[in-house]
Protein backbone atom coordinates (compact mmCIF):
# COMPACT_ATOMS: atom_id res chain seq x y z
CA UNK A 1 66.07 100.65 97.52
CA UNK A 2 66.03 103.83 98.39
CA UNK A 3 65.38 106.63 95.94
CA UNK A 4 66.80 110.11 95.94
CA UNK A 5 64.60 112.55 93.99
CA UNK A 6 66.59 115.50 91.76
CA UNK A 7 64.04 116.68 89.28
CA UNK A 8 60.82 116.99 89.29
CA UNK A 9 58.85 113.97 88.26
CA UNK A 10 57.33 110.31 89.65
CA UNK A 11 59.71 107.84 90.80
CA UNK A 12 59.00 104.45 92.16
CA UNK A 13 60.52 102.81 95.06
CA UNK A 14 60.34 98.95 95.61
CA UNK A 15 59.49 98.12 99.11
CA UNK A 16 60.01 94.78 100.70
CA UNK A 17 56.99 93.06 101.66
CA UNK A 18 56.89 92.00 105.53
CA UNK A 19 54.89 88.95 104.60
CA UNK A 20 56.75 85.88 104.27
CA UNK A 21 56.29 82.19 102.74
CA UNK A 22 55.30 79.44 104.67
CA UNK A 23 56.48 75.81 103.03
CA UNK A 24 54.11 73.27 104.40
CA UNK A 25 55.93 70.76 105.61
CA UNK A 26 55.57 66.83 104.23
CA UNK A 27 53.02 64.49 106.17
CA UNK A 28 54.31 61.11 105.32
CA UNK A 29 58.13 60.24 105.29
CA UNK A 30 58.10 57.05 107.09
CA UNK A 31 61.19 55.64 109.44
CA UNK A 32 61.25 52.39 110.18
CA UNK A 33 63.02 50.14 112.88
CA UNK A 34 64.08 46.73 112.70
CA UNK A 35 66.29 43.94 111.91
CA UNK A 36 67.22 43.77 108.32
CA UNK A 37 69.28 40.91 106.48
CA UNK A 38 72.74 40.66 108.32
CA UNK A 39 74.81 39.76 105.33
CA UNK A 40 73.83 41.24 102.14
CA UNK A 41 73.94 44.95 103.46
CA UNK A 42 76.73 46.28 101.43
CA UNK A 43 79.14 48.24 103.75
CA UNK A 44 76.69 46.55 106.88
CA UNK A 45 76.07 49.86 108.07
CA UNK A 46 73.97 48.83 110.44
CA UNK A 47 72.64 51.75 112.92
CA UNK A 48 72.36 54.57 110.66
CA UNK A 49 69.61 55.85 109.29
CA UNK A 50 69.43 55.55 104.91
CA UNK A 51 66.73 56.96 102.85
CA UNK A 52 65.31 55.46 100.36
CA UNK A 53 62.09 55.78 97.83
CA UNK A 54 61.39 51.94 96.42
CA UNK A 55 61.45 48.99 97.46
CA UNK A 56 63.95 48.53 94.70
CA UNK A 57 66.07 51.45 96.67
CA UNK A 58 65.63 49.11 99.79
CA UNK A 59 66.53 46.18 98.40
CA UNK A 60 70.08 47.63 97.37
CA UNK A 61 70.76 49.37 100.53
CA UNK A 62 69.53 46.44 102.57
CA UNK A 63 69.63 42.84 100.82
CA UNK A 64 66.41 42.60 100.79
CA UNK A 65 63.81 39.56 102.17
CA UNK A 66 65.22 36.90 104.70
CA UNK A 67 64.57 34.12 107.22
CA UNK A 68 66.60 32.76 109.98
CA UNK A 69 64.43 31.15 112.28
CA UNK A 70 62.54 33.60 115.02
CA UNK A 71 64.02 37.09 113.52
CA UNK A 72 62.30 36.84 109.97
CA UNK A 73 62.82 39.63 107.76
CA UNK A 74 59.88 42.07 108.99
CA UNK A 75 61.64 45.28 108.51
CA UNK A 76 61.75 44.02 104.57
CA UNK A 77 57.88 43.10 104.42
CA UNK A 78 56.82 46.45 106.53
CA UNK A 79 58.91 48.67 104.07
CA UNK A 80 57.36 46.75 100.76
CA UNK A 81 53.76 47.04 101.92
CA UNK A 82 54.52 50.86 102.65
CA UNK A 83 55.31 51.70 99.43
CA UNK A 84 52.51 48.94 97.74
CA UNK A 85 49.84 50.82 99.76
CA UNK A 86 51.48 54.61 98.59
CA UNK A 87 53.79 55.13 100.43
CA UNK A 88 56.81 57.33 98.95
CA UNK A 89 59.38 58.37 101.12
CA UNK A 90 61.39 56.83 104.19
CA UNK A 91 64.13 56.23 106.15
CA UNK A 92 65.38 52.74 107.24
CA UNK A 93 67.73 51.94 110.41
CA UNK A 94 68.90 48.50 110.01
CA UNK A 95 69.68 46.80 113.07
CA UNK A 96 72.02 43.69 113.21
CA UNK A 97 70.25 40.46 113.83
CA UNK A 98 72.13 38.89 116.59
CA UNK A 99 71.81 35.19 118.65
CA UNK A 100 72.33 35.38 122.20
CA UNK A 101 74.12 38.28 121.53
CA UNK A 102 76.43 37.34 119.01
CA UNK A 103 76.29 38.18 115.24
CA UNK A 104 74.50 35.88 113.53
CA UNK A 105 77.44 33.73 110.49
CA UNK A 106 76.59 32.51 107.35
CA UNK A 107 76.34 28.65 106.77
CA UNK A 108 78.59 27.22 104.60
CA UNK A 109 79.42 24.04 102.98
CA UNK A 110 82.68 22.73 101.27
CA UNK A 111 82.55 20.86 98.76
CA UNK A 112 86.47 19.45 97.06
CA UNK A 113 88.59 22.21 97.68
CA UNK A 114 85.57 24.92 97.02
CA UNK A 115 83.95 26.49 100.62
CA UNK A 116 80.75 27.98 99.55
CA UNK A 117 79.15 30.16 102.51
CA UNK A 118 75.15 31.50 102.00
CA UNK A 119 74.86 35.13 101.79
CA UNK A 120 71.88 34.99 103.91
CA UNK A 121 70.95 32.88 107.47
CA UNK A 122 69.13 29.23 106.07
CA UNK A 123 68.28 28.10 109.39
CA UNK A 124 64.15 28.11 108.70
CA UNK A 125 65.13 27.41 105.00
CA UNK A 126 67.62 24.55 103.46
CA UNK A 127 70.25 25.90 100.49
CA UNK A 128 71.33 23.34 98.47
CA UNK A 129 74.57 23.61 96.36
CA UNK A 130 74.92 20.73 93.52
CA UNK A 131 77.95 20.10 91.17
CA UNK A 132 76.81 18.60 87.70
CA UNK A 133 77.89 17.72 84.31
CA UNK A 134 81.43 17.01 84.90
CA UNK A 135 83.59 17.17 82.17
CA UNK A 136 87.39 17.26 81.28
CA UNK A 137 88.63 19.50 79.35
CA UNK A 138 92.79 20.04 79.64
CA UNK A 139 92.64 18.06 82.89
CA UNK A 140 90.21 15.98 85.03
CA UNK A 141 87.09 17.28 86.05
CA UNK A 142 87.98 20.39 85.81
CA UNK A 143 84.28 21.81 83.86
CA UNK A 144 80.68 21.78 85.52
CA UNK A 145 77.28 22.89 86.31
CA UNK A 146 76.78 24.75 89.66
CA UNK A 147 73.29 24.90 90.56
CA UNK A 148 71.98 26.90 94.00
CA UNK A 149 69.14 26.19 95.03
CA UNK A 150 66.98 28.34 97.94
CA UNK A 151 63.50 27.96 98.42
CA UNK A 152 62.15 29.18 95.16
CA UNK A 153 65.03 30.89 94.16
CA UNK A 154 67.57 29.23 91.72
CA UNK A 155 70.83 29.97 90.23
CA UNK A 156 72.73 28.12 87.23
CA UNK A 157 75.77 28.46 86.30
CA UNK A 158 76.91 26.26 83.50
CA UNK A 159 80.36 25.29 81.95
CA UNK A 160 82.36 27.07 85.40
CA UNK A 161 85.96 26.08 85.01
CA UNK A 162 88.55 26.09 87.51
CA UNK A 163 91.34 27.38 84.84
CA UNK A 164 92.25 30.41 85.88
CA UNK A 165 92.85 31.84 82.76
CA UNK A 166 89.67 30.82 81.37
CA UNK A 167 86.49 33.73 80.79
CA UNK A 168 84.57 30.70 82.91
CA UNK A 169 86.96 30.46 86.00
CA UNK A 170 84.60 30.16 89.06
CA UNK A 171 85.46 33.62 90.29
CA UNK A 172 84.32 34.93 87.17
CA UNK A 173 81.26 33.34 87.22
CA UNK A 174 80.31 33.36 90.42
CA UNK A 175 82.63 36.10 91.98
CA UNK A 176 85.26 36.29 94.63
CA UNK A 177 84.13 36.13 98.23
CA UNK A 178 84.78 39.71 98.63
CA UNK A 179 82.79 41.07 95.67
CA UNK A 180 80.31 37.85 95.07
CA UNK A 181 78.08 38.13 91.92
CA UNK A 182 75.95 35.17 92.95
CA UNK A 183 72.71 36.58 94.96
CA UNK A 184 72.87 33.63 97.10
CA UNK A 185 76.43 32.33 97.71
CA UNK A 186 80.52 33.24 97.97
CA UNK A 187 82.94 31.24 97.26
CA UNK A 188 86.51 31.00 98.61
CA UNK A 189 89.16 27.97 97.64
CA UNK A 190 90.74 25.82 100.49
CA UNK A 191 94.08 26.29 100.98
CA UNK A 192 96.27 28.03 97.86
CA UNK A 193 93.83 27.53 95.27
CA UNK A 194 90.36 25.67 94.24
CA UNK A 195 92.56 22.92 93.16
CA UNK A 196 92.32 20.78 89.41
CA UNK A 197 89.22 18.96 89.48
CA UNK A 198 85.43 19.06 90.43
CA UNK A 199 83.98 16.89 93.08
CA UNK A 200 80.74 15.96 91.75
CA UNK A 201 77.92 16.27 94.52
CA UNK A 202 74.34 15.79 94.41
CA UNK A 203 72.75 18.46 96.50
CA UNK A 204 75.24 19.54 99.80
CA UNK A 205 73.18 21.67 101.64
CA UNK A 206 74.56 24.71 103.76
CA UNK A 207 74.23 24.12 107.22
CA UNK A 208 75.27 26.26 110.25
CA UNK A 209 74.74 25.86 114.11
CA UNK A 210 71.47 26.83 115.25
CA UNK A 211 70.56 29.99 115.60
CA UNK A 212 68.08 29.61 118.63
CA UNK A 213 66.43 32.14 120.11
CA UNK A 214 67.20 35.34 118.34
CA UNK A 215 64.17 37.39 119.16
CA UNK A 216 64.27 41.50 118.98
CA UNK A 217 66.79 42.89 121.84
CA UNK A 218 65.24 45.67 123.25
CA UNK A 219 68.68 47.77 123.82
CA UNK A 220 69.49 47.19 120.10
CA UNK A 221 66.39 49.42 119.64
CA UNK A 222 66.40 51.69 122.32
CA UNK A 223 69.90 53.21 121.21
CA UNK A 224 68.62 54.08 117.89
CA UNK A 225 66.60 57.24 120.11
CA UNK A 226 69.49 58.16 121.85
CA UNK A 227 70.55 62.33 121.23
CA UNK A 228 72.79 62.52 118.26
CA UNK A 229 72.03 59.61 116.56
CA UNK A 230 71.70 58.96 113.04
CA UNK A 231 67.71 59.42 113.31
CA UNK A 232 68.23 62.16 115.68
CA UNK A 233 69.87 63.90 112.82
CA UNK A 234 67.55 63.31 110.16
CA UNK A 235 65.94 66.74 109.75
CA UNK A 236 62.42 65.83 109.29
CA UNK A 237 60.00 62.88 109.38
CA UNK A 238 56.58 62.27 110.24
CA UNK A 239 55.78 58.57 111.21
CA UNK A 240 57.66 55.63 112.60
CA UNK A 241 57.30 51.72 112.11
CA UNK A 242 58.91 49.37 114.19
CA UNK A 243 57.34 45.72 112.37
CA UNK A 244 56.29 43.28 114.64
CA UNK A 245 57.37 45.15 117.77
CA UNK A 246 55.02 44.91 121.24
CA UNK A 247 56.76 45.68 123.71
CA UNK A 248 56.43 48.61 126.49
CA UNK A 249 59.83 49.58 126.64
CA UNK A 250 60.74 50.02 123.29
CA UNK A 251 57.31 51.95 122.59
CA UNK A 252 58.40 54.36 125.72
CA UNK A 253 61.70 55.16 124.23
CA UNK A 254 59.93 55.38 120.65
CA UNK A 255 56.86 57.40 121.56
CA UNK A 256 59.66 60.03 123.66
CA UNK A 257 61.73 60.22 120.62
CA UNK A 258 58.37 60.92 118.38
CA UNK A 259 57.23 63.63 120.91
CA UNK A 260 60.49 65.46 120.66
CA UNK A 261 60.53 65.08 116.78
CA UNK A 262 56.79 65.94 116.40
CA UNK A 263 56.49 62.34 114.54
CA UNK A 264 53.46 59.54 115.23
CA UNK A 265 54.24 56.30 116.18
CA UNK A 266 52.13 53.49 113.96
CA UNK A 267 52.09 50.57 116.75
CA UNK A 268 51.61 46.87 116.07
CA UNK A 269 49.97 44.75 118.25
CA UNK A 270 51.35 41.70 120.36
CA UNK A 271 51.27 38.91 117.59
CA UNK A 272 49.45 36.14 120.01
CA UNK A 273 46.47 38.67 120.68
CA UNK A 274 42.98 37.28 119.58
CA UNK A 275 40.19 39.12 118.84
CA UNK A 276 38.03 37.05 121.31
CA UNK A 277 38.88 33.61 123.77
CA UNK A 278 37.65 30.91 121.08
CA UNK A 279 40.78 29.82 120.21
CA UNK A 280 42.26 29.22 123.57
CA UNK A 281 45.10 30.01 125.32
CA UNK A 282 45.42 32.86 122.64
CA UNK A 283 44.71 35.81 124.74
CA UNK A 284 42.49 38.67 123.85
CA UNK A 285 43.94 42.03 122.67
CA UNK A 286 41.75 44.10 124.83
CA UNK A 287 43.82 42.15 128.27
CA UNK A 288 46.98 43.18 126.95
CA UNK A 289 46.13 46.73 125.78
CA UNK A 290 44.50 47.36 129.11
CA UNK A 291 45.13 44.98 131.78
CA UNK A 292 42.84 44.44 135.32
CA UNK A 293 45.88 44.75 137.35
CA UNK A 294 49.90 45.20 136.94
CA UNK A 295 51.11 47.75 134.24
CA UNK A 296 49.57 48.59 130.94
CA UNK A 297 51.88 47.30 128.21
CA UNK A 298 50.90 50.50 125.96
CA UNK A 299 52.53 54.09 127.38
CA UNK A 300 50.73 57.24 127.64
CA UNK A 301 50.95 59.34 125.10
CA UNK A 302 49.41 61.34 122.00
CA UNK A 303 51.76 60.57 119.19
CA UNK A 304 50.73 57.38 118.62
CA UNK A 305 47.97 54.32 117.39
CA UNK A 306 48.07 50.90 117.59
CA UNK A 307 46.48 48.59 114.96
CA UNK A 308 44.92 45.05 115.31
CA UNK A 309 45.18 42.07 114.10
CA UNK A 310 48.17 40.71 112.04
CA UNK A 311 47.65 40.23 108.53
CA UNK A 312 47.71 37.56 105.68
CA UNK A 313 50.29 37.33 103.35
CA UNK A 314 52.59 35.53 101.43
CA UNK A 315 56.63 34.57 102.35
CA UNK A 316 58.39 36.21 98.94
CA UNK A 317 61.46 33.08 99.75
CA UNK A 318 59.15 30.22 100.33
CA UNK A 319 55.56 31.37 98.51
CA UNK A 320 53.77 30.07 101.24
CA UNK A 321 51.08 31.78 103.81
CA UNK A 322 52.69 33.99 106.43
CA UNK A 323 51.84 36.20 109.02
CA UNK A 324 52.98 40.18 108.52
CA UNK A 325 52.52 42.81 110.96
CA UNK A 326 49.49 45.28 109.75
CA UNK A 327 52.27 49.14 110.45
CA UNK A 328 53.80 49.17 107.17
CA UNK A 329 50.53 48.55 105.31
CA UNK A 330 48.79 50.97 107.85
CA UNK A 331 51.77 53.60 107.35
CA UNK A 332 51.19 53.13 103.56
CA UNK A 333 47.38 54.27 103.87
CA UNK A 334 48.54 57.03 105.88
CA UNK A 335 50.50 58.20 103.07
CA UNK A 336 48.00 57.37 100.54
CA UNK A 337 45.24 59.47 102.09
CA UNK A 338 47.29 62.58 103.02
CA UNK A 339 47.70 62.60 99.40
CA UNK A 340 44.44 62.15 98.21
CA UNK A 341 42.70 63.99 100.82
CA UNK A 342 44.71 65.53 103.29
CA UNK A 343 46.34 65.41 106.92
CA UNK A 344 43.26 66.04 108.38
CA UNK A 345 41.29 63.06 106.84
CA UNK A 346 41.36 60.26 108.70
CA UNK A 347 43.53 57.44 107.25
CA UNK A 348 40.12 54.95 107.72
CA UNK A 349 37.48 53.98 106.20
CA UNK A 350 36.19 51.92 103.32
CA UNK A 351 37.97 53.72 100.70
CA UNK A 352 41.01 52.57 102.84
CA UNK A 353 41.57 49.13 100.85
CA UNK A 354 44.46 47.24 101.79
CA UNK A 355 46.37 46.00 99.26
CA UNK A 356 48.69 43.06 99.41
CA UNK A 357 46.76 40.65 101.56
CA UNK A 358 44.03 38.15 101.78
CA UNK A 359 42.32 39.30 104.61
CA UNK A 360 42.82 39.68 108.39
CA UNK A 361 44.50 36.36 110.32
CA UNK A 362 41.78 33.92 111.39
CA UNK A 363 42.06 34.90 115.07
CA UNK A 364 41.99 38.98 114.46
CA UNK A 365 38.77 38.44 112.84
CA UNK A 366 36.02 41.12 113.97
CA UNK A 367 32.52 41.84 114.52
CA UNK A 368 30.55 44.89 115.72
CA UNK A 369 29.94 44.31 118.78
CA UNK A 370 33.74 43.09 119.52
CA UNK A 371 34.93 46.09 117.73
CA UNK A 372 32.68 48.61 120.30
CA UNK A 373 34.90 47.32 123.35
CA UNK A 374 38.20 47.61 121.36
CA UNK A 375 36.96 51.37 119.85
CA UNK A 376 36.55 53.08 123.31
CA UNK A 377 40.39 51.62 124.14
CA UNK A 378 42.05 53.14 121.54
CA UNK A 379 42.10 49.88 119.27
CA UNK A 380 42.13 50.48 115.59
CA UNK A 381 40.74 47.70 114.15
CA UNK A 382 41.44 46.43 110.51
CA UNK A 383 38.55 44.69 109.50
CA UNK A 384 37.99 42.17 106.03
CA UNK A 385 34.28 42.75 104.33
CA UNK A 386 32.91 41.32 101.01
CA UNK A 387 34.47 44.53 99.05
CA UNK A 388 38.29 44.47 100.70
CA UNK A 389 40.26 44.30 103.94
CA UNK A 390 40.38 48.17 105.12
CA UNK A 391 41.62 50.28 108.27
CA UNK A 392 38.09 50.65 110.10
CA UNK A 393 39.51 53.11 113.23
CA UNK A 394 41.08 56.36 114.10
CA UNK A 395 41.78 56.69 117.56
CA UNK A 396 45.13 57.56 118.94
CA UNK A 397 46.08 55.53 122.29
CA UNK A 398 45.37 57.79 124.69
CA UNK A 399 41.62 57.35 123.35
CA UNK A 400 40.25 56.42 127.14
CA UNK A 401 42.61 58.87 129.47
CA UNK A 402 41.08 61.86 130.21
CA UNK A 403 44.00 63.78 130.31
CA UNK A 404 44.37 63.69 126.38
CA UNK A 405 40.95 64.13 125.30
CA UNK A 406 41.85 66.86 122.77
CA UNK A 407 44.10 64.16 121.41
CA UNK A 408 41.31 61.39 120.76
CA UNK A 409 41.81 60.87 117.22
CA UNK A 410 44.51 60.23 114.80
CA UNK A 411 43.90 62.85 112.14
CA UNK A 412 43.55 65.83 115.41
CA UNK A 413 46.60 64.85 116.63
CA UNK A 414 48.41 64.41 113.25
CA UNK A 415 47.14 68.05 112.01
CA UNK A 416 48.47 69.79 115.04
CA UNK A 417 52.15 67.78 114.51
CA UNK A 418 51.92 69.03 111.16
CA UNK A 419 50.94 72.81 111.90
CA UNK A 420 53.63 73.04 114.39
CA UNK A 421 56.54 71.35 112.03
CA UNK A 422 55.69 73.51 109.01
CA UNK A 423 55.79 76.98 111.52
CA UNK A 424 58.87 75.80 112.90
CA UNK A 425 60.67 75.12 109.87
CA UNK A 426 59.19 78.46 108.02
CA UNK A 427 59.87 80.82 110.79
CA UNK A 428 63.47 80.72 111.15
CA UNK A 429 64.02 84.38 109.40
CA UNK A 430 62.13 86.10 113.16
CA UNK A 431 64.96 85.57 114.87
CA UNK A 432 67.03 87.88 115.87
CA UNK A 433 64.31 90.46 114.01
CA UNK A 434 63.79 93.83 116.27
CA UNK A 435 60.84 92.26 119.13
CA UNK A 436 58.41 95.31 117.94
CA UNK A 437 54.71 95.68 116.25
CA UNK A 438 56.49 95.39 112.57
CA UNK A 439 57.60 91.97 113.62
CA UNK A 440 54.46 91.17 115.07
CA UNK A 441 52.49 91.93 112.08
CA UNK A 442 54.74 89.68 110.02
CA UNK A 443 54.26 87.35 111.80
CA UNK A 444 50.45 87.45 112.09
CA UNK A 445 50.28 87.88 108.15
CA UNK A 446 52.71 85.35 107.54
CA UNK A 447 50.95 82.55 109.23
CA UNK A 448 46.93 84.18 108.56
CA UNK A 449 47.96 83.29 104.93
CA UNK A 450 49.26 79.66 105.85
CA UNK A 451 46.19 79.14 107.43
CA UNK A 452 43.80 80.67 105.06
CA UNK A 453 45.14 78.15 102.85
CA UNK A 454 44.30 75.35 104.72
CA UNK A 455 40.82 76.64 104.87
CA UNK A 456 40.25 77.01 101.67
CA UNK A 457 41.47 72.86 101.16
CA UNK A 458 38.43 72.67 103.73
CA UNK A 459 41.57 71.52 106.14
CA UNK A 460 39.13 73.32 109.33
CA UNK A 461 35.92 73.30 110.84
CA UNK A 462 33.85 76.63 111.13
CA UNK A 463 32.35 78.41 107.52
CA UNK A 464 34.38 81.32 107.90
CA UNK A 465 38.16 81.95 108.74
CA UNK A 466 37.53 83.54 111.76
CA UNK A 467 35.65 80.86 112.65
CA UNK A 468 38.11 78.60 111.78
CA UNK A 469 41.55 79.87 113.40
CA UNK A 470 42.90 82.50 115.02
CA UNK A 471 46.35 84.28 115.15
CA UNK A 472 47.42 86.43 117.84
CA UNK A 473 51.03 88.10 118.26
CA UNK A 474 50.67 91.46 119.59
CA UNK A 475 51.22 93.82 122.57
CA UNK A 476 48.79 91.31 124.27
CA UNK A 477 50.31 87.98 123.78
CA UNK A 478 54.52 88.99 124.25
CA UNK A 479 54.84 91.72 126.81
CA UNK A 480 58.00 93.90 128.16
CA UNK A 481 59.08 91.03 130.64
CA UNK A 482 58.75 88.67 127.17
CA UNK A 483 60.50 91.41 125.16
CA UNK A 484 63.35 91.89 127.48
CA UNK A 485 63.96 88.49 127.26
CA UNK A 486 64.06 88.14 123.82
CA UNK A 487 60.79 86.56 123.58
CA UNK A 488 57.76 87.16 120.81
CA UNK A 489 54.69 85.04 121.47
CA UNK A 490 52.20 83.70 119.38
CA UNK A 491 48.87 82.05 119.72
CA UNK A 492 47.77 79.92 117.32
CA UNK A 493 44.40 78.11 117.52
CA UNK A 494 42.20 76.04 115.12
CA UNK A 495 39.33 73.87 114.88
CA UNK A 496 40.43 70.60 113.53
CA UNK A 497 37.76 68.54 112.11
CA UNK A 498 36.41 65.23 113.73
CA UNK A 499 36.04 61.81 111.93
CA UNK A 500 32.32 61.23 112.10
CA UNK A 501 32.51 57.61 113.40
CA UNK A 502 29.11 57.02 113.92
CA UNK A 503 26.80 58.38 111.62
CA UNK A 504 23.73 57.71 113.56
CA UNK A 505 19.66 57.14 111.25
CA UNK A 506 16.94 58.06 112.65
CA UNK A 507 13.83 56.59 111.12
CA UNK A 508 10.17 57.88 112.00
CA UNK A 509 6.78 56.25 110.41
CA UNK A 510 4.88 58.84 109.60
CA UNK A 511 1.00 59.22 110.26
CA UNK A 512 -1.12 57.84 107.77
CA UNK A 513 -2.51 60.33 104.82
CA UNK A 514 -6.14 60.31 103.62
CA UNK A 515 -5.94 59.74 99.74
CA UNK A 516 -8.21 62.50 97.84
């Protein structure tokens, strides 16, 4: 403050700096989009947008793994490869799987006077409920084994009673059907009460209507984007997943909703797409991507990359060889190599191992020469060699439109996003600041050091800083028309470093020396 001098002597007066700090912002949160298990969500907030930092953390919020049928739980799988490959941090929006528009109902089974209802849809997967070891006790039948059975899941629970003042009673044990403590079943009685006895049977299974075609509903996703959502108020992410999605008008809607939150879009491709016409009538990716005539099934834009092909795997209910989407591992090596390396590394390469998988699906399998007409159409190809399964491309999928050539590839495009989120978020304290040179200069310092910092993490391309970026916000960028309208103006440029995808030997013979 200021000081006011009555003797004679030094004093010292603190002045504020005009330099502020820049937080960089985060690189990797994940949101991702999808159907997730319809029963086992605890309040079933479905729509709304939860964070979470595990798999464990996922599992809580949102049940966890299921199967019923043609919606199979690929939110679940995406969101536990994310964090297997290192990811960290994301946001999940559960939508409600549905059957011709109706919400999907729990099978159920009674056995006696005892209904027991799956927590879970079983129509791809039987669950068997058996009744055991009857015994009497202070009236017929009234003791026995309960054993569930689902896939390779199994619960026992032995000596259940239906006395209700017994530390055994079948609510106890198992729980009421509004707070069940059975993973896989609730129970409710028939009538008053569960009755007196047992009825001893030998492996009912739960069975339910079929649920028929219950593929992804393109509104259910499409509202999620909507203004003043619960992901439109989530303050900040950086990349979106929506597992085993292909389909043009849910990426539009995405892709707009990425733009507007400076976000990237990690695309899957059309699970039927082949990497070449052996396997007949599979068709080839590069036909759907880019189609000889009628529209293009991927939209225009910069914020986003689609991968190819699907991936091998294993079903976590069934242990048996399944399919999964490549985003959420892809989204997980995103995160890994921000980390590691950096935004501005591209998240490819053989260091790039995925984890989690045998190898790329028999169809999706690659070679050069395939891979140089996929490269050129924005096509990021995850390829299997003797040392690993990696992500072998960086190209965003505006790759071939000339329009977006700045844009090419993934780590450009993800730098810029993440230079323009961190100065948006950081330079909140200009406003309303008097439009003159002192704010100007702020400004220019404040954002010279951000960037210096990046070049000294070797974030730009150029040996010196000038070479590297520039920062402009002067008399010459905001003038008195700007300043009259409350306007300051600042130009901020860098040189974002390339991916050297082909790294090109050349080999000369040289003439022949005459020995001494």
């Amino acid at each position: 403050m200021p000081v006011t001098p009555t003797y004679p002597g030094i004093y010292i007066e603190e002045l504020p700096s005009s330099a502020r700090t820049i937080t960089a912002a985060p690189t990797s949160i994940t949101v991702f989009v999808g159907y997730t298990h319809p029963f086992k969500t605890p309040t079933r907030n479905f729509n709304t947008a939860v964070r979470v930092f595990t798999f464990s953390d996922y599992e809580r919020e949102f049940g966890g793994h299921y199967s019923s049928g043609e919606v199979d739980s690929n939110v679940a799988l995406a969101v536990e490869e994310f964090f297997a490959n290192g990811g960290s941090s994301a946001y999940v929006v559960g939508l409600q799987p549905k059957s011709a528009g109706v919400a999907l109902t729990p099978p159920s089974a009674t056995i006696g006077n005892i209904t027991f209802s799956a927590r879970e849809p079983t129509d791809r997967l039987s669950m068997l409920v058996t009744i055991d070891n009857v015994k009497t006790t202070t009236s017929p039948n009234d003791t026995a084994d309960i054993t569930i059975t689902y896939g390779t899941v199994v619960e026992t629970f032995r000596g259940v009673t239906l006395i209700t003042t017994d530390a055994n009673f079948i609510e106890k044990r198992l729980g009421p059907a509004s707070a069940p403590l059975s993973s896989l079943v609730s129970i409710s009685p028939v009538g008053a009460g569960y009755g007196a006895a047992f009825t001893a049977a030998n492996k009912t299974a739960l069975t339910a209507p079929p649920i028929g075609s219950s593929t992804f509903n393109a509104a259910d996703y499409v509202n999620v984007f909507d203004a003043d959502s619960s992901l439109d108020k989530v303050a900040i992410f950086n990349l979106m997943v929506l597992p085993g999605v292909a389909d043009n008008g849910i990426w539009s809607a995405a892709l707009a909703f990425c733009e507007r939150k400076r976000a990237f879009l990690i695309m899957d491709p059309p699970v039927q797409a082949a990497a070449d016409t052996s396997s007949p009538p599979l068709p080839p990716i590069e036909t759907l991507v880019r189609p000889t005539s009628g529209p293009t099934l991927v939209p225009p834009s910069a914020n986003g990359a689609l991968y190819f092909p699907y991936l091998q795997g294993r079903d976590p209910i069934t242990n048996t060889p399944i399919e999964v989407a490549p985003s959420g591992f892809v989204a997980g090596i995103y995160a890994r190599t921000d980390l590691n390396r950096g935004v501005w590394k591209a998240p490819a390469g053989l260091e790039t191992t995925l984890l989690n998988t045998t190898g790329v699906v028999p169809r999706g399998r690659m070679t050069d020469m395939k891979q140089g007409v996929l490269n050129p159409i924005g096509v990021n190809c995850l390829r299997t060699f003797p040392t690993g399964s990696v992500v072998f491309g960086a190209r965003t999928i505006v790759t071939d439109n000339p329009a977006y050539q700045q844009w090419r590839y993934v780590p450009v495009r993800r730098m810029a996003l993440f230079i323009e989120q961190t100065l948006y978020n950081s330079l909140g304290w200009a406003i309303f600041e008097p439009n003159d040179e002192p704010l100007w200069t702020a400004l220019r310092t404040t954002i010279e050091n951000f960037m210096l910092s990046l070049f000294r993490q070797g974030a730009f391309q150029g040996n010196t800083p000038s070479q590297a970026f520039l920062v402009k916000c002067d008399a010459s960028t905001t003038t008195q028309t700007d300043i009259d309208n409350g306007i300051a103006n600042i130009i901020v440029g860098f040189r974002p470093l390339k991916p050297a995808e082909f790294v090109i030997v050349k080999i000369a013979q040289l003439a022949g020396q005459v020995q001494a």
